[in-house]
Protein backbone atom coordinates (compact mmCIF):
# COMPACT_ATOMS: atom_id res chain seq x y z
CA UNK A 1 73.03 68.57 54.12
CA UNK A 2 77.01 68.63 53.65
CA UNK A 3 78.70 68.80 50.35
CA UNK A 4 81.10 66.52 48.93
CA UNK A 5 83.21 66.34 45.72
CA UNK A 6 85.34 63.21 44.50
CA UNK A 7 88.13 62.94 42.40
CA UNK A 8 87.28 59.75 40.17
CA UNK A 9 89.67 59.18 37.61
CA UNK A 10 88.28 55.86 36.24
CA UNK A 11 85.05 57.90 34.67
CA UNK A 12 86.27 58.89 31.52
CA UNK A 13 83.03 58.45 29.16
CA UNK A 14 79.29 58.54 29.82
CA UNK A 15 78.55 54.87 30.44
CA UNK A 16 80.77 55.42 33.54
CA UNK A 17 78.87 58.52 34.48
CA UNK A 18 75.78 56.13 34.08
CA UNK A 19 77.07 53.46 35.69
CA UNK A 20 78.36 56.06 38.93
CA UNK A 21 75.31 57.68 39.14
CA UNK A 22 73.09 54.45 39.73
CA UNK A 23 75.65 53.59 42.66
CA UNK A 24 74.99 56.57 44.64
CA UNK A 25 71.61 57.36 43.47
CA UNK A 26 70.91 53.99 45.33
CA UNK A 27 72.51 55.48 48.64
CA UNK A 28 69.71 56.55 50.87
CA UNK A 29 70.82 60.29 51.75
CA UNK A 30 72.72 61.06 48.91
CA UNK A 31 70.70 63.80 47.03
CA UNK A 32 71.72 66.39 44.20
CA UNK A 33 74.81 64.29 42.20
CA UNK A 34 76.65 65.65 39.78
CA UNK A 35 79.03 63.27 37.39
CA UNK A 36 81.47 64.67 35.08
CA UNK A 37 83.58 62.63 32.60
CA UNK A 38 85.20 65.69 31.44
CA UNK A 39 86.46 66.28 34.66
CA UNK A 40 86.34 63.12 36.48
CA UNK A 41 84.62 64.47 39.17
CA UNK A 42 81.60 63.52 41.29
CA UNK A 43 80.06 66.43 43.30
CA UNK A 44 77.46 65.62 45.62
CA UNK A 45 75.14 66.68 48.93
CA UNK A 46 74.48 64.24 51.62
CA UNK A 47 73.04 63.89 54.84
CA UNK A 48 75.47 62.95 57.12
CA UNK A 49 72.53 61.79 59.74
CA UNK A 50 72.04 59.02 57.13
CA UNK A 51 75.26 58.03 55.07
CA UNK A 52 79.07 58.87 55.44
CA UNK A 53 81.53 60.04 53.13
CA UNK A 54 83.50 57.01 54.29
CA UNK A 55 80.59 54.97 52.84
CA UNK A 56 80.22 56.83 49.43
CA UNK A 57 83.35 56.23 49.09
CA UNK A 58 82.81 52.76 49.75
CA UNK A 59 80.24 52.22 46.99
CA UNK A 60 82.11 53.65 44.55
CA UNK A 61 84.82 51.09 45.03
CA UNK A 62 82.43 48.69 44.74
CA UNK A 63 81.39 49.96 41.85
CA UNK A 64 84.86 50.11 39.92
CA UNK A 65 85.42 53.81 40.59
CA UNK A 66 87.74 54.15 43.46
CA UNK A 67 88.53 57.83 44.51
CA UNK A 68 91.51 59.35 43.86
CA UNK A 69 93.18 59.52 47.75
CA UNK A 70 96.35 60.84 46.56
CA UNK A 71 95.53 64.21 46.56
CA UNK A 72 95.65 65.32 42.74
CA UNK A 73 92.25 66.38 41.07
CA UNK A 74 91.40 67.00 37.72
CA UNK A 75 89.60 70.18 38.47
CA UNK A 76 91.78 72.66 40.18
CA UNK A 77 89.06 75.54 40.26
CA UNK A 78 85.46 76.16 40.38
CA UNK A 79 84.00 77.34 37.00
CA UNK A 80 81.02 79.70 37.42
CA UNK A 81 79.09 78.86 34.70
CA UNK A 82 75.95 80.10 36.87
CA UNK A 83 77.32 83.84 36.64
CA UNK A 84 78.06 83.06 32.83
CA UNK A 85 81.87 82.77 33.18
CA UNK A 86 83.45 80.52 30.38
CA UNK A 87 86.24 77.36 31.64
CA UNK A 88 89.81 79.50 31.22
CA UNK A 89 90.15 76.38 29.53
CA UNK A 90 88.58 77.30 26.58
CA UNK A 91 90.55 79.98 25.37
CA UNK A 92 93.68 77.91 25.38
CA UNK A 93 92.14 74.78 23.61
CA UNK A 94 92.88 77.17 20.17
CA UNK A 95 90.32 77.50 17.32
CA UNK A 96 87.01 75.23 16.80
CA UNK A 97 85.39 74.05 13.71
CA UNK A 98 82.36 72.40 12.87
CA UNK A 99 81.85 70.93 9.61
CA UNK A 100 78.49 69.65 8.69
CA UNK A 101 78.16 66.09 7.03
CA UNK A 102 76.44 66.27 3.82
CA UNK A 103 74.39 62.91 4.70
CA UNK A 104 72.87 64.57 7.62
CA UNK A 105 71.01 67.25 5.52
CA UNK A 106 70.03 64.91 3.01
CA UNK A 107 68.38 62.53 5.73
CA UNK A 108 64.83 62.51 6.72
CA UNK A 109 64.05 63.02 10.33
């Protein structure tokens, strides 16, 4: 199996990530996808006995999610999250806040 990740800067939201996903689940080969709107990214393992990178490619132009050939990505770095490493990201997005809604607690589940 080789590994291959895509810059797709058309997925943006989830329904795209759904809509990617069903593309190249469909491939025969393509095993183990990953699709990230947050980072516009497709990360994948394929057998290349079975199904190119020229033809993933492919389907995701068919789908409406060319790849980005231009060189720029939206992620520049891995993040090991498997070693429990936070995004650097994170600490310069500033201070969070969650506020509960009222109507939630009063609402019967």
């Amino acid at each position: 199996m080789e590994k291959l990740q895509l810059s797709v800067p058309d997925m943006w939201a989830d329904h795209h990530v759904l809509k990617v996903r069903a593309a190249l689940t469909a491939l025969n080969g393509v095993q183990d996808l990953i699709a990230s709107s947050a980072f516009r990214m497709v990360a994948l393992s394929y057998d290349p006995a079975v199904v190119s990178p020229g033809a993933i490619m492919a389907t995701l132009e068919d789908a409406a999610y060319p790849v980005a050939t231009d060189g720029t990505a939206v992620v520049t770095q891995r993040v090991p999250i498997a070693t429990g490493d936070r995004d650097p990201a994170w600490f310069r997005l500033g201070m969070r806040q969650a506020k509960t809604d009222e109507r939630d607690l009063k609402t019967k589940r």
